[in-house]
Protein backbone atom coordinates (compact mmCIF):
# COMPACT_ATOMS: atom_id res chain seq x y z
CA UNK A 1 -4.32 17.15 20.80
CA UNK A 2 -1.09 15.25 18.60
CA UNK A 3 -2.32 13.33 16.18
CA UNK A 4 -0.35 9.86 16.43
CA UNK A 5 2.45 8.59 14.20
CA UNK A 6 1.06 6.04 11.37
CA UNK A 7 3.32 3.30 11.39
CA UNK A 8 5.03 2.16 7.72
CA UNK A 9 2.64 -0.18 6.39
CA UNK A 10 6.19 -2.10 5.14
CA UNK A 11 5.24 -6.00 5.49
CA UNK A 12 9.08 -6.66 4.83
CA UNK A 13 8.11 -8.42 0.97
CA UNK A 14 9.37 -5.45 -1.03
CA UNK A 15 8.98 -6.46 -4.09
CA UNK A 16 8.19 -4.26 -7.21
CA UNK A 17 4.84 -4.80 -9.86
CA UNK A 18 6.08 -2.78 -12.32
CA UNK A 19 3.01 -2.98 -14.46
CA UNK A 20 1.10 -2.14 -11.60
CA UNK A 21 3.80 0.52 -10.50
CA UNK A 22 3.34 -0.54 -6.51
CA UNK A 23 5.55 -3.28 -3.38
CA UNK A 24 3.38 -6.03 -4.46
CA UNK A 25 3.94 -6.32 -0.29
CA UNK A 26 2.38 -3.07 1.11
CA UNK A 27 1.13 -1.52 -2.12
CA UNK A 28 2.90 1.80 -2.20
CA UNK A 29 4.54 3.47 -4.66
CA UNK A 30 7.87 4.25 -4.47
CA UNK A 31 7.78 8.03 -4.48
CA UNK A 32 5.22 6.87 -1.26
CA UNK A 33 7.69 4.37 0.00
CA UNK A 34 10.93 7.09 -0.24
CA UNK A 35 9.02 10.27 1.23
CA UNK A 36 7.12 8.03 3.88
CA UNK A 37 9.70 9.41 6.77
CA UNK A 38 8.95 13.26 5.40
CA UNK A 39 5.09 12.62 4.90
CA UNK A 40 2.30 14.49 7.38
CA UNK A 41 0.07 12.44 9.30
CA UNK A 42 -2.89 13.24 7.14
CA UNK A 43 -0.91 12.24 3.60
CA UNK A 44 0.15 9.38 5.37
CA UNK A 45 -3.50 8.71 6.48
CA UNK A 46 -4.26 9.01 3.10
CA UNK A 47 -1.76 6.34 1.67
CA UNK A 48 -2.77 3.96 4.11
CA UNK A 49 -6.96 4.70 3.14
CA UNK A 50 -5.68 4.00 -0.61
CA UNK A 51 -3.59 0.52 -0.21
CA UNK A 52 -6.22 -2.13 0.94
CA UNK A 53 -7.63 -0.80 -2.92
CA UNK A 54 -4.54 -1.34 -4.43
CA UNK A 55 -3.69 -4.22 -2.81
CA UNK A 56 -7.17 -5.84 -3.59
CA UNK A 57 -6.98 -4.49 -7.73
CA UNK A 58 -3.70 -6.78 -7.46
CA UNK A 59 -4.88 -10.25 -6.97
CA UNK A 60 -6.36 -12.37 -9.33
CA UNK A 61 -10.01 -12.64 -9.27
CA UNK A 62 -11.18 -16.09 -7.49
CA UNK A 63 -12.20 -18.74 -10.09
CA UNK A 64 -15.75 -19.85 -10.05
CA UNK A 65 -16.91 -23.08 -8.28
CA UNK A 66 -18.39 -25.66 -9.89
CA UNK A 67 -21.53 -27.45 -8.74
């Protein structure tokens, strides 16, 4: 069976977080973001596992309401 091809996660806002060292768009690195065309389907898999994480450590935590 052939595994299929995971699509770049790219979100076309490629923009750096340098304190955070990841696209503040799809989360990657950019070792992940260069090698992406040379990367298996499982390290790929893996990336793509990691980034909702990433993504999520990123934004600011939601303010509490008020009542």
């Amino acid at each position: 069976m052939v595994e299929p091809i995971i699509q770049s996660p790219c979100v076309k806002i490629c923009t750096l977080d340098t304190q955070a060292g990841v696209c503040r768009g799809c989360g990657r690195t950019l070792d992940e973001i260069a090698g992406w065309v040379r990367m298996s389907v499982a390290e790929r898999k893996r990336v793509m596992d990691e980034l909702p994480a990433r993504l999520a450590a990123r934004r600011p935590a939601e303010a509490p309401v008020n009542g």
